[in-house]
PDB file of N, CA and C in Angstrom:
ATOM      1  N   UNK A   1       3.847 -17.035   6.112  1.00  0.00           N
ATOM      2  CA  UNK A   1       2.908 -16.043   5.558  1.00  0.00           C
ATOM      3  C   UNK A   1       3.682 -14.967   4.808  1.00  0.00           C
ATOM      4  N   UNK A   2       3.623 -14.875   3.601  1.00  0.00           N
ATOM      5  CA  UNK A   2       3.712 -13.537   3.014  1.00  0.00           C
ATOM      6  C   UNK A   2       3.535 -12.164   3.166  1.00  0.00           C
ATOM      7  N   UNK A   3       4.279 -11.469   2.860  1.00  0.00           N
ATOM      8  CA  UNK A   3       3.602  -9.804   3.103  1.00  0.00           C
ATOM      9  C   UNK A   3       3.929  -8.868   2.107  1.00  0.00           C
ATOM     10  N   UNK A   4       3.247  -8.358   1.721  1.00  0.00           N
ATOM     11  CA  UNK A   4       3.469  -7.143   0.853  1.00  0.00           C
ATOM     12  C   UNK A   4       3.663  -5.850   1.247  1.00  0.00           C
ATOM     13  N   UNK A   5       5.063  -5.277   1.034  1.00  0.00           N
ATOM     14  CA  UNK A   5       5.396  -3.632   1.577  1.00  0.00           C
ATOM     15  C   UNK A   5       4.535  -3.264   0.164  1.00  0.00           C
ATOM     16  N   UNK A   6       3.944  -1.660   0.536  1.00  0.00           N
ATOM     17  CA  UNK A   6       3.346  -1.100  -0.449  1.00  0.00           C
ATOM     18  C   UNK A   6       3.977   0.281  -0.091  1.00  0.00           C
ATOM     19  N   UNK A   7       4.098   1.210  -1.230  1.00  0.00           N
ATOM     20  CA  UNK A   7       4.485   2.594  -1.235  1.00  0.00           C
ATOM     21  C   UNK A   7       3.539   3.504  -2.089  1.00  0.00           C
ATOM     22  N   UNK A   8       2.763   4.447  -0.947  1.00  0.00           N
ATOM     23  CA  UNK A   8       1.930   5.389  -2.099  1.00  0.00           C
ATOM     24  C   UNK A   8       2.287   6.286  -2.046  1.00  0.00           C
ATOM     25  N   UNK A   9       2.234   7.409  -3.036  1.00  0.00           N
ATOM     26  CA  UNK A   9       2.405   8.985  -2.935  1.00  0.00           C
ATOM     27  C   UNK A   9       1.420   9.492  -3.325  1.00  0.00           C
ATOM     28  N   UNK A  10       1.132  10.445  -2.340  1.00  0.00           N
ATOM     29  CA  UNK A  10      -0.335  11.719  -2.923  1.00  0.00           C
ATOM     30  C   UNK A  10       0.713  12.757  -3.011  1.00  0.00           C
ATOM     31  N   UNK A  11       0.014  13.033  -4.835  1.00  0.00           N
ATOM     32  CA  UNK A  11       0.653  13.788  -4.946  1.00  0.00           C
ATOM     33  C   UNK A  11      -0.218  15.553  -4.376  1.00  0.00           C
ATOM     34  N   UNK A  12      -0.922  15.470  -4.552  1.00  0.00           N
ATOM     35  CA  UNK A  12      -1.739  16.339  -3.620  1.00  0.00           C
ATOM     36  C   UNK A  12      -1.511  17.090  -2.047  1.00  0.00           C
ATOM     37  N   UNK A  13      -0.566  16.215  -1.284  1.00  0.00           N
ATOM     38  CA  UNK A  13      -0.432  16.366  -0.366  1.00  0.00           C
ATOM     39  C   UNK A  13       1.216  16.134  -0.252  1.00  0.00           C
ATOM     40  N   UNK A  14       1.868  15.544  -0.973  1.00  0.00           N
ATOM     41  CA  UNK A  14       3.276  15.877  -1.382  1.00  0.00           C
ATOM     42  C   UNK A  14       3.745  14.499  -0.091  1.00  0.00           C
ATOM     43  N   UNK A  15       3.101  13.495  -0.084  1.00  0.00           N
ATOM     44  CA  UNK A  15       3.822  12.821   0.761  1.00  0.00           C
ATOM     45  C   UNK A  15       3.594  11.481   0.428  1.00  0.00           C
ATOM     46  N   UNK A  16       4.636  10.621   1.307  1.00  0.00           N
ATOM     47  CA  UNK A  16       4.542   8.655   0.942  1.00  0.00           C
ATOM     48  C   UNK A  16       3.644   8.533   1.800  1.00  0.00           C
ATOM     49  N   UNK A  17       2.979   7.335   1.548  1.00  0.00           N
ATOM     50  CA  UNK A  17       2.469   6.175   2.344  1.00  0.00           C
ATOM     51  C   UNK A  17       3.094   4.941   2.032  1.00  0.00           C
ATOM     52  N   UNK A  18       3.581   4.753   3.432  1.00  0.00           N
ATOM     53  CA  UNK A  18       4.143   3.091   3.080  1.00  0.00           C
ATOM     54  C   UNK A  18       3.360   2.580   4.333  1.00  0.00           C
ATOM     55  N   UNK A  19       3.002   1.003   3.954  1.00  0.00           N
ATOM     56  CA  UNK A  19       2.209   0.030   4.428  1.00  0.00           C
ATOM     57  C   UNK A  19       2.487  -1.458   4.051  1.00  0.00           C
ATOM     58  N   UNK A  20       2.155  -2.103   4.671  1.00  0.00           N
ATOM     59  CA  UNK A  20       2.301  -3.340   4.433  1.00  0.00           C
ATOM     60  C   UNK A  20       0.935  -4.619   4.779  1.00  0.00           C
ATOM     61  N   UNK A  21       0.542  -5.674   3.905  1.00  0.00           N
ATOM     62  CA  UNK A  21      -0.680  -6.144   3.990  1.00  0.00           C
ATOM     63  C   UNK A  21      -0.084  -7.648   3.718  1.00  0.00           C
ATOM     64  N   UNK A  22      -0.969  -8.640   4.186  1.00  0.00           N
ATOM     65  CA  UNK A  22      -0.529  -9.938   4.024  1.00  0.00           C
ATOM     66  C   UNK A  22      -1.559 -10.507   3.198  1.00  0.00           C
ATOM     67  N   UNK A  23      -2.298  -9.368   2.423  1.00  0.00           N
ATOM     68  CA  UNK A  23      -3.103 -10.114   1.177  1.00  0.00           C
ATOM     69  C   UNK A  23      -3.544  -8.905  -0.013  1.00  0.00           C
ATOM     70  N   UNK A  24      -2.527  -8.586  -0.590  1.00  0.00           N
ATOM     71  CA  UNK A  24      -2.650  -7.461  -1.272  1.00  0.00           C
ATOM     72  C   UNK A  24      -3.997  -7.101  -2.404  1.00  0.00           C
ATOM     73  N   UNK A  25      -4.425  -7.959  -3.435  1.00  0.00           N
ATOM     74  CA  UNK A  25      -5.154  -8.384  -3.385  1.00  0.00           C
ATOM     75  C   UNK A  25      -7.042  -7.851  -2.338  1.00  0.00           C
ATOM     76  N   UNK A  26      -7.171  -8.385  -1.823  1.00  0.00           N
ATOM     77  CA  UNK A  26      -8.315  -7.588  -0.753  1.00  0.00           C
ATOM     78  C   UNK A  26      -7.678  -6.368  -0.328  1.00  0.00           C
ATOM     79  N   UNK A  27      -6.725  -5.958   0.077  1.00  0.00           N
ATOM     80  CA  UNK A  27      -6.214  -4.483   0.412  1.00  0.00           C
ATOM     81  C   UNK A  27      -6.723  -3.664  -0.264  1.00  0.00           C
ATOM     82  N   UNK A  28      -6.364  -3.721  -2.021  1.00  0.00           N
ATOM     83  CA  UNK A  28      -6.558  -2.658  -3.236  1.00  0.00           C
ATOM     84  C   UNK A  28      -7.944  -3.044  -4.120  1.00  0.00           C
ATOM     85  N   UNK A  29      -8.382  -4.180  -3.501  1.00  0.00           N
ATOM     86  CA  UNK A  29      -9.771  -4.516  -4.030  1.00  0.00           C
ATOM     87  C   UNK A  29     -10.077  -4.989  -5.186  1.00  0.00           C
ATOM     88  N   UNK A  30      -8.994  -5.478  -5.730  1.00  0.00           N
ATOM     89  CA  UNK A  30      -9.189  -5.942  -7.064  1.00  0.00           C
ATOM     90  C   UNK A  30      -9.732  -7.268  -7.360  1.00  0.00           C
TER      91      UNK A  30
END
């Protein structure tokens, strides 16, 4: 199985999000 690390930043709030999903895809809803 695959996995995707993901890295977000708000910049709003001045911080990362890191996460990881094994179907990136349905995660971000595209």
């Amino acid at each position: 199985m695959n996995f995707t690390v993901y890295i977000l930043f708000s910049e709003s709030k001045n911080k990362f999000y890191i996460g990881f999903t094994s179907n990136l895809e349905d995660r971000i809803g595209s």
